[in-house]
Protein backbone atom coordinates (compact mmCIF):
# COMPACT_ATOMS: atom_id res chain seq x y z
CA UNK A 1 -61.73 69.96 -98.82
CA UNK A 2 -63.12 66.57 -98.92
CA UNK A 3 -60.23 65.13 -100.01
CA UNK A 4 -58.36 66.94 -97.52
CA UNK A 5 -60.22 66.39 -94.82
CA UNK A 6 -59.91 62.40 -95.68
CA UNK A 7 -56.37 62.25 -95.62
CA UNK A 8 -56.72 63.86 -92.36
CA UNK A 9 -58.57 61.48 -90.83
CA UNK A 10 -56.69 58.74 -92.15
CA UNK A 11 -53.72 59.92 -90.85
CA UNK A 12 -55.40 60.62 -87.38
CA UNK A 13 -56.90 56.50 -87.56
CA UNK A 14 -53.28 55.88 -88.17
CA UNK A 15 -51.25 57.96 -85.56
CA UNK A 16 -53.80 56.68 -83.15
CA UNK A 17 -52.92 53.11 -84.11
CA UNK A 18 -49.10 53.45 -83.52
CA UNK A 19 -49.96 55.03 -80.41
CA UNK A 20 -51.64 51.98 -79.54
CA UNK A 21 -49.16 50.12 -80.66
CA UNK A 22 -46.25 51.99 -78.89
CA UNK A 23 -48.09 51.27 -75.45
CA UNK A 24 -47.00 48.56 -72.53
CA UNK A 25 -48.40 45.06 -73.57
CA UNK A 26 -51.38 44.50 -71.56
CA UNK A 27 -49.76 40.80 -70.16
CA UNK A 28 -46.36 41.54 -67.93
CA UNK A 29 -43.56 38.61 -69.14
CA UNK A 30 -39.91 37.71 -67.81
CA UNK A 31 -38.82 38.89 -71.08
CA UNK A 32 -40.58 42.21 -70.73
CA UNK A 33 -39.73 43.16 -67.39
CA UNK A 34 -36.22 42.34 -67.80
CA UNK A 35 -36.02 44.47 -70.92
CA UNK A 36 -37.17 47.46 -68.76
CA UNK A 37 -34.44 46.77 -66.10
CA UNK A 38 -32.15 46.45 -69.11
CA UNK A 39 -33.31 50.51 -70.66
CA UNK A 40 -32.97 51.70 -66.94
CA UNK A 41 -29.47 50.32 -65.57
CA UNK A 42 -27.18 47.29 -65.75
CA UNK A 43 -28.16 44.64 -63.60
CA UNK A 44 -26.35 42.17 -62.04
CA UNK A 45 -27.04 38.55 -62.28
CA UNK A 46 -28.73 38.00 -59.03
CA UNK A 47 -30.60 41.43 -59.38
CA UNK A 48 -31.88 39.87 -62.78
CA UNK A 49 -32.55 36.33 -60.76
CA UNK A 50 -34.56 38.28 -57.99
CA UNK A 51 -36.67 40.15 -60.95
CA UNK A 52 -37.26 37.14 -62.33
CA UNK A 53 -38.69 35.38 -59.21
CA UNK A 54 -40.73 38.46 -58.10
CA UNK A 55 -42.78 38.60 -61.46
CA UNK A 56 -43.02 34.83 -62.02
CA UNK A 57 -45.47 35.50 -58.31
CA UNK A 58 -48.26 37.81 -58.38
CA UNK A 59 -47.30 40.46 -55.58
CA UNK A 60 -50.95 40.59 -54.30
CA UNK A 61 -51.63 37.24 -53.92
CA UNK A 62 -48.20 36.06 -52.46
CA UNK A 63 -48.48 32.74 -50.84
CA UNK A 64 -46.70 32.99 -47.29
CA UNK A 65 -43.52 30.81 -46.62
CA UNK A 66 -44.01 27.93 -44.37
CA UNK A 67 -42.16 27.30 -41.59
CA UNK A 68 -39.63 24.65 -40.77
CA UNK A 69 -40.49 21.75 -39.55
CA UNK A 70 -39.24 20.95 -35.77
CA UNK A 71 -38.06 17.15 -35.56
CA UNK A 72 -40.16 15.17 -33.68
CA UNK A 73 -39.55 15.35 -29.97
CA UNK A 74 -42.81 12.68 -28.68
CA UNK A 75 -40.42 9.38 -27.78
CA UNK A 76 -37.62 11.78 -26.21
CA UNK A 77 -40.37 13.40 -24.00
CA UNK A 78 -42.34 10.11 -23.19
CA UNK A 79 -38.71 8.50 -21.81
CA UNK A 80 -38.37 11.58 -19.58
CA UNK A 81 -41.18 11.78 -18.36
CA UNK A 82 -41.51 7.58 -17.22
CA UNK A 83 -38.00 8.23 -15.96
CA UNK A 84 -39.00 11.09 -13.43
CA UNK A 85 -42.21 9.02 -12.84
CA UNK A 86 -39.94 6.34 -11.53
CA UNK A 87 -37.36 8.38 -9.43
CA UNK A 88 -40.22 10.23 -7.73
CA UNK A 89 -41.97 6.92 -6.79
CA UNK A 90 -38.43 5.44 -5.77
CA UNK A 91 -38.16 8.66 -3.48
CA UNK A 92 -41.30 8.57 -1.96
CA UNK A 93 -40.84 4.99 -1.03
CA UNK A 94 -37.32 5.63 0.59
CA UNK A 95 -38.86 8.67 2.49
CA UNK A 96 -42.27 7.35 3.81
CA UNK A 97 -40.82 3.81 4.93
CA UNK A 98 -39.68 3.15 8.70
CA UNK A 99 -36.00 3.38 8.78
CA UNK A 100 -34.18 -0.19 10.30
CA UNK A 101 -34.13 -0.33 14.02
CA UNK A 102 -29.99 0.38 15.13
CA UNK A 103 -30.78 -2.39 17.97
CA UNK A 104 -31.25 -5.13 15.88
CA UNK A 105 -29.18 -6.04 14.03
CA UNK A 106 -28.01 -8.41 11.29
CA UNK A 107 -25.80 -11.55 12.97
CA UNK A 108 -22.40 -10.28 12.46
CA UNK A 109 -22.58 -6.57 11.62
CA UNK A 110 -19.86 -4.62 13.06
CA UNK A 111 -20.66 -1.33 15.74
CA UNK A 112 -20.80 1.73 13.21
CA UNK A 113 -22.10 -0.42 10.37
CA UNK A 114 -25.64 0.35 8.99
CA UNK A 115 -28.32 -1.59 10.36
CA UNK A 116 -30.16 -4.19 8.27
CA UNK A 117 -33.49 -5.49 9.91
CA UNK A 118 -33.86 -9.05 11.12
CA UNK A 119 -37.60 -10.14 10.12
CA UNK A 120 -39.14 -11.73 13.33
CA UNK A 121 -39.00 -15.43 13.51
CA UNK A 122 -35.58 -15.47 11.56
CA UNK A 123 -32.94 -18.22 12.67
CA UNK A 124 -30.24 -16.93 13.85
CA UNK A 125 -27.04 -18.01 12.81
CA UNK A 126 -24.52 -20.11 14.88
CA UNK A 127 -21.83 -17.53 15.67
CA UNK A 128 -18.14 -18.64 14.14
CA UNK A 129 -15.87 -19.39 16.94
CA UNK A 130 -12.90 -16.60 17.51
CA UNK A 131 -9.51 -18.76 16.72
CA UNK A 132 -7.38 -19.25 19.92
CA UNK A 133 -3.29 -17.50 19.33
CA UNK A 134 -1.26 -19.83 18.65
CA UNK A 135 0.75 -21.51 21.85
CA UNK A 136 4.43 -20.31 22.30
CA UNK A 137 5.40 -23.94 22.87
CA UNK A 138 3.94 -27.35 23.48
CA UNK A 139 2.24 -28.53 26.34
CA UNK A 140 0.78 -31.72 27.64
CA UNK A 141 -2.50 -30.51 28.10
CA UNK A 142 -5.05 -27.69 27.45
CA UNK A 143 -8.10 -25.61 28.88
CA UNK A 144 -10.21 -22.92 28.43
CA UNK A 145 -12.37 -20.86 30.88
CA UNK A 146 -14.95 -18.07 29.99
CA UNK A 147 -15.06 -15.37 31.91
CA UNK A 148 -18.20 -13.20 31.86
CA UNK A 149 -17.87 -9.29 31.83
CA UNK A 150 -14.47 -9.69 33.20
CA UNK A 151 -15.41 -10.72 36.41
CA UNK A 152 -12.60 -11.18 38.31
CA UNK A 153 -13.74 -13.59 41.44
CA UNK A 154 -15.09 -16.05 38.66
CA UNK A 155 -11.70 -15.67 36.97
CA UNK A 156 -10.02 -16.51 40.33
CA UNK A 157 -12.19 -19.45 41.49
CA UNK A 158 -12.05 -21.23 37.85
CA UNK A 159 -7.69 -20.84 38.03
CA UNK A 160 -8.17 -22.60 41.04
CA UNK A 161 -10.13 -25.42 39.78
CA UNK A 162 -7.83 -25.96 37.48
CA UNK A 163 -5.07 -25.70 40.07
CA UNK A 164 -6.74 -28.44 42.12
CA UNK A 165 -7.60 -31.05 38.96
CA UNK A 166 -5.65 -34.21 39.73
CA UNK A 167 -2.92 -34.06 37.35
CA UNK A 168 0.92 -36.39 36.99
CA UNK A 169 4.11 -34.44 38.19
CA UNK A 170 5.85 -32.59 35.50
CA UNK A 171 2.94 -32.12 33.16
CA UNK A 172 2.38 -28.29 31.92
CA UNK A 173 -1.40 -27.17 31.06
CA UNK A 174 -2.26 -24.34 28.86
CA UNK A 175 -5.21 -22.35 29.98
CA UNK A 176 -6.65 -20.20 27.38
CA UNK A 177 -8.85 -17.18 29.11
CA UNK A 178 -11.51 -16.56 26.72
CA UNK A 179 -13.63 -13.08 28.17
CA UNK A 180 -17.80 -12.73 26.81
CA UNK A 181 -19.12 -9.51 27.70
CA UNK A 182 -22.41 -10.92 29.51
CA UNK A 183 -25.23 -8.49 28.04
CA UNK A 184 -25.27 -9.75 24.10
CA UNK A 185 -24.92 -6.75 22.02
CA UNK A 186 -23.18 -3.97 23.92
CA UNK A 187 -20.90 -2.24 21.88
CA UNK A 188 -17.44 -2.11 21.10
CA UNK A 189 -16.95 -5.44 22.94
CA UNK A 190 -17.06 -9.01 21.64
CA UNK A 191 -15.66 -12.12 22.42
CA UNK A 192 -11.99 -13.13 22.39
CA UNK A 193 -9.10 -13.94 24.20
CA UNK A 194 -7.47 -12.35 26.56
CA UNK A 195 -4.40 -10.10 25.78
CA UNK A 196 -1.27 -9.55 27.99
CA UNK A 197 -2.58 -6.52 29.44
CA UNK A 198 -6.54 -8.24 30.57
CA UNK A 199 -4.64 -10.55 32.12
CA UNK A 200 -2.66 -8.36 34.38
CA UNK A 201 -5.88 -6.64 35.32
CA UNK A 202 -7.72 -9.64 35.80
CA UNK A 203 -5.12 -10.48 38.54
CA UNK A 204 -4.55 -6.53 39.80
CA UNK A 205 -1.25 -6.53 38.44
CA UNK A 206 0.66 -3.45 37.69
CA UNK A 207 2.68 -3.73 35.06
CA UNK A 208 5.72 -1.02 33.74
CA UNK A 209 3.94 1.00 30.92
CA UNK A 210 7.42 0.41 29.33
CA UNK A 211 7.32 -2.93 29.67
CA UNK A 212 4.22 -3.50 28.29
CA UNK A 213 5.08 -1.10 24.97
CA UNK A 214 7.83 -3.93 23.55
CA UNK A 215 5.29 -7.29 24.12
CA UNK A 216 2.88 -8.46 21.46
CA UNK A 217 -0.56 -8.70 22.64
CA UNK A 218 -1.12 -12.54 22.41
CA UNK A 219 0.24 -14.11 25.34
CA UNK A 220 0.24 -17.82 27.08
CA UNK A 221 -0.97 -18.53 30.52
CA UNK A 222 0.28 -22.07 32.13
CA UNK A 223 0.39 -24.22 34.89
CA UNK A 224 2.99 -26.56 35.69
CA UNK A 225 2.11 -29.39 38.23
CA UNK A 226 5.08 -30.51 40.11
CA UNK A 227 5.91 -31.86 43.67
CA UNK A 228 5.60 -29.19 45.49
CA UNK A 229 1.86 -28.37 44.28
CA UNK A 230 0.77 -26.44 41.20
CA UNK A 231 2.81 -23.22 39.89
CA UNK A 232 1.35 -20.37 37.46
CA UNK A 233 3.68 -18.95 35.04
CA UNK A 234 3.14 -16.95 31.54
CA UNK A 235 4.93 -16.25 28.25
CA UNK A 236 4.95 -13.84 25.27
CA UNK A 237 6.93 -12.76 23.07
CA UNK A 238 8.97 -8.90 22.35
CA UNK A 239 9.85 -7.01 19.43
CA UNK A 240 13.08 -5.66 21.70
CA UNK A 241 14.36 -8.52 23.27
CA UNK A 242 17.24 -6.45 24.80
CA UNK A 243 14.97 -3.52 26.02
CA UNK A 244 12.67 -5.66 27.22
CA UNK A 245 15.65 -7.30 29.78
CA UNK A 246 16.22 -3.99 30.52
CA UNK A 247 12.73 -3.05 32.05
CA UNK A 248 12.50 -5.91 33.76
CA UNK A 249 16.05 -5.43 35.38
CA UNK A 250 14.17 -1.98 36.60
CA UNK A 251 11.32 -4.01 37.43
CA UNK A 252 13.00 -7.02 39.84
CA UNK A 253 12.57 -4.46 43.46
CA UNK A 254 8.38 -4.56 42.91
CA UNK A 255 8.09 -7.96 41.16
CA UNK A 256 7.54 -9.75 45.06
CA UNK A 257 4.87 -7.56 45.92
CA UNK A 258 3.31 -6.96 42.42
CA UNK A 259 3.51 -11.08 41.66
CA UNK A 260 2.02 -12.01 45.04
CA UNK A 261 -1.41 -13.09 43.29
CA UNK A 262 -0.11 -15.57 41.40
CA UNK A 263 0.97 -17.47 44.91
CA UNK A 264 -2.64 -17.60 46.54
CA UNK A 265 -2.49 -18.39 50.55
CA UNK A 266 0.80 -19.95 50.37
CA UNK A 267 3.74 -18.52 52.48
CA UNK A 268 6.29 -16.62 50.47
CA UNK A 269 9.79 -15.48 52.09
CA UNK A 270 12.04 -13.46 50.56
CA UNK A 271 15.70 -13.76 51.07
CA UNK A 272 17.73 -11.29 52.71
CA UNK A 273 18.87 -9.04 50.66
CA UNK A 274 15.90 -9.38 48.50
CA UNK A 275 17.88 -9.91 44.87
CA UNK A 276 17.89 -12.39 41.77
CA UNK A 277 20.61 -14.50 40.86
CA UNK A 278 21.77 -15.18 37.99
CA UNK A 279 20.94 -19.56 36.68
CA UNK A 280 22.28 -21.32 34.05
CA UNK A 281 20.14 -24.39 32.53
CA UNK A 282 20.91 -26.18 29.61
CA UNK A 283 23.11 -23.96 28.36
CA UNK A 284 20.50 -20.82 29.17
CA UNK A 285 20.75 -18.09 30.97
CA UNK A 286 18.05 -17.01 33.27
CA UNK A 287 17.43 -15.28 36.84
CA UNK A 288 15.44 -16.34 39.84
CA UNK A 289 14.55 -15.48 42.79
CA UNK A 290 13.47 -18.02 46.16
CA UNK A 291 10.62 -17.51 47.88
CA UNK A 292 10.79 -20.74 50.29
CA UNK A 293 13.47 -22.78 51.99
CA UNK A 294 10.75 -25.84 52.03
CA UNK A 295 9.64 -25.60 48.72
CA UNK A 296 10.14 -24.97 45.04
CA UNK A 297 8.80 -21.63 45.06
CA UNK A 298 10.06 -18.72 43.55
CA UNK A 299 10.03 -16.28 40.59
CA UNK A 300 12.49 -16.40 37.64
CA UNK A 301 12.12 -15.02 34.01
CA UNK A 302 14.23 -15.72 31.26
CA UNK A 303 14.41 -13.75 27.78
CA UNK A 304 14.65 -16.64 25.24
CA UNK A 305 16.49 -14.84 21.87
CA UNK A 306 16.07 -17.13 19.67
CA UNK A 307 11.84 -16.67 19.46
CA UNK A 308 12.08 -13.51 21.47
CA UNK A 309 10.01 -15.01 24.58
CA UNK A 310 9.29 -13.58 27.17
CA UNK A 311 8.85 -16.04 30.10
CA UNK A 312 8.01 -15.99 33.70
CA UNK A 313 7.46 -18.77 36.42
CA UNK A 314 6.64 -19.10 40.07
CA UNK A 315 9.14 -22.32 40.59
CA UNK A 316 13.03 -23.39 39.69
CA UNK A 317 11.74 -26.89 38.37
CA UNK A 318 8.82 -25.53 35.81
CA UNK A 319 11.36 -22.88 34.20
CA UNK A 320 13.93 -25.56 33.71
CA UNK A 321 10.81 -27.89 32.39
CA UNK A 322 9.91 -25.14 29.89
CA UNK A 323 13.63 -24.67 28.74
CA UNK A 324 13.78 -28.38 27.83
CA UNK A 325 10.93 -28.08 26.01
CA UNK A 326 11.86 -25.00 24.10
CA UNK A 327 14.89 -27.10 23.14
CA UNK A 328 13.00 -30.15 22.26
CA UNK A 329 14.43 -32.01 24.99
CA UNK A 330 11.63 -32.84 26.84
C-alpha cells in the first residue's frame, strides 16, 4: 500500500507539473500572440501587422496620438493686421478733413474739374495768352480791342477810335476783337476771340441760320482807309463755297437794312430797283451794290474759290484792294 500509494503521488507531482507546463506563459510575446491568431484563423498580412503593433503597446497605458502641427501663421497675421491699421487711418483722414473749396481754384483748372486748394499767399501764375486765328490775308496793319462782358457800346466806341486814327489812303487794318468776361471766374466763359457769330451780335446783326451753318468760326474783321473815309468789311472762310453763294443770293433783299451798322451816321441811298450787279476785277467775279452817288460806298461780297473766302465790304475800292492782295498784286 505504501508502495502504491507512492507511485500515486508521484504520478499526481507529475501530472500537476505538465499541467503547469501546458499553461499560457506568464510574459505575452509577438511570437506568442501570433501563434494564437495562427490556431484560430488565417490572417492576412496587415491583420498580422495590426496584431503586432497592438501587443508591442500595453492597451492600458496607451499613450494618446498627438496632433498635427498647424504651420505657423504669426508674420501672415502681423502683415494683415499693419495693413488694415493703415487703410483705416488713411480713411479716417480722407473722411474727417475739410473737403477743397469749388470757388477757388487752381490757376487753370477747367469748369467740371475737381478743385485743388490754393494755400493763401500763393503767387498766382501769369495766365498764357489765348493765340489770335490766323489772318485770311495780309494787311498793313493790326489791332486789338477787349471788350468786357460783351458790352456792346464799348465795342462800338473802340471801332470808332480806330475808325478815326490818322491813317495813309489804301492801307487795310486788322482788328482782332478779343471778349473777357469782366467778373474773373464765372463759368463756362473765358477769354478768346471773337467768332463769326459774336460778332454779328455785337453789331445786332441777323444773320441766315443757313448761312451761318457752312462758315468756320474764325473770322477777320478789317478796315480799309481810303478817300472817301474809313470802310468796315469782314472775311471767313466756307466748307460749301457754292451753297454758301447760294444763301447769300437769298440773302441780297435784307442785306441794306441788316448791314446798316456797319455805315454809322453816314447817308446811305439805295438805287432804284434796289439790286446787285454783277463786277469783274482782276479777272474775279464779284457783286456790289451802291449806296452813294458822292461816294465810294456800297456793299459787295465776293466768294473767293480758291481759299473758300468768304468776303464782304462796305466800298468798290477796298474789295478791289483786297482782290489784289489775295493775288499778290498789291
Amino acid at each position: 500500500m505504501a508502495t502504491g500509494d507512492a507511485v500515486r503521488e508521484i504520478m499526481t507531482d507529475e501530472e500537476h507539473k505538465t499541467d503547469k507546463t501546458s499553461t499560457h506563459p506568464a510574459i505575452r510575446t509577438m511570437s506568442s500572440d501570433i501563434d494564437e491568431l495562427l490556431k484560430t484563423s488565417r490572417p492576412t498580412i496587415s491583420q498580422m501587422i495590426t496584431k503586432e503593433t497592438q501587443s508591442a503597446m500595453p492597451s492600458e497605458h496607451r499613450i494618446p496620438a498627438m496632433p498635427p502641427r498647424r504651420p505657423r501663421m504669426g508674420p501672415v497675421v502681423i502683415i494683415i493686421g499693419v495693413l488694415l491699421i493703415v487703410g483705416f487711418i488713411g480713411g479716417g483722414v480722407r473722411y474727417f478733413l475739410p473737403t477743397a473749396n469749388p470757388s477757388v481754384t487752381s490757376p487753370g483748372t477747367t469748369p467740371g474739374s475737381p478743385a485743388v486748394p490754393v494755400p493763401p499767399g500763393t503767387p498766382q501764375p501769369t495766365p498764357v495768352p489765348v493765340p489770335p486765328p490766323q489772318p485770311l490775308f495780309s494787311t498793313d496793319a493790326s489791332r486789338t480791342i477787349t471788350i468786357p462782358d460783351n458790352d456792346r457800346s464799348v465795342f462800338l466806341k473802340l471801332v470808332t477810335d480806330t475808325l478815326q486814327e490818322p491813317e495813309q489812303t489804301g492801307t487795310v487794318k486788322r482788328i482782332l476783337i478779343k471778349l473777357q468776361p469782366a467778373r474773373a471766374g464765372r463759368e463756362g466763359q473765358s477769354e478768346h476771340y471773337a467768332s463769326i457769330v459774336e460778332f454779328f451780335n455785337l453789331w445786332h446783326i441777323t444773320a441766315p441760320q443757313n448761312f451761318l451753318q457752312h462758315l468756320d468760326p474764325a473770322f477777320m474783321f478789317f478796315v480799309y482807309y481810303g478817300s472817301d473815309g474809313p470802310r468796315i468789311g469782314f472775311a471767313t472762310k466756307t466748307r460749301d463755297p457754292a451753297r454758301t453763294l447760294s444763301d447769300i443770293f437769298a440773302w441780297e433783299q435784307s442785306l441794306i437794312s441788316d448791314f446798316a451798322p456797319f455805315f454809322f451816321q453816314e447817308q446811305t441811298k439805295p438805287p432804284d430797283p434796289s439790286l446787285f450787279e454783277d463786277r469783274t476785277f482782276s479777272n474775279t467775279d464779284w457783286r456790289y451794290m451802291k449806296l452813294s452817288t458822292q461816294k465810294d460806298l456800297g456793299i459787295g461780297y465776293l466768294i473767293f474759290q480758291a481759299n473758300r473766302l468768304v468776303i464782304f465790304t462796305t466800298s468798290k475800292t477796298s474789295m478791289e484792294r483786297i482782290i489784289k492782295t489775295l493775288y499778290g498784286t498789291q
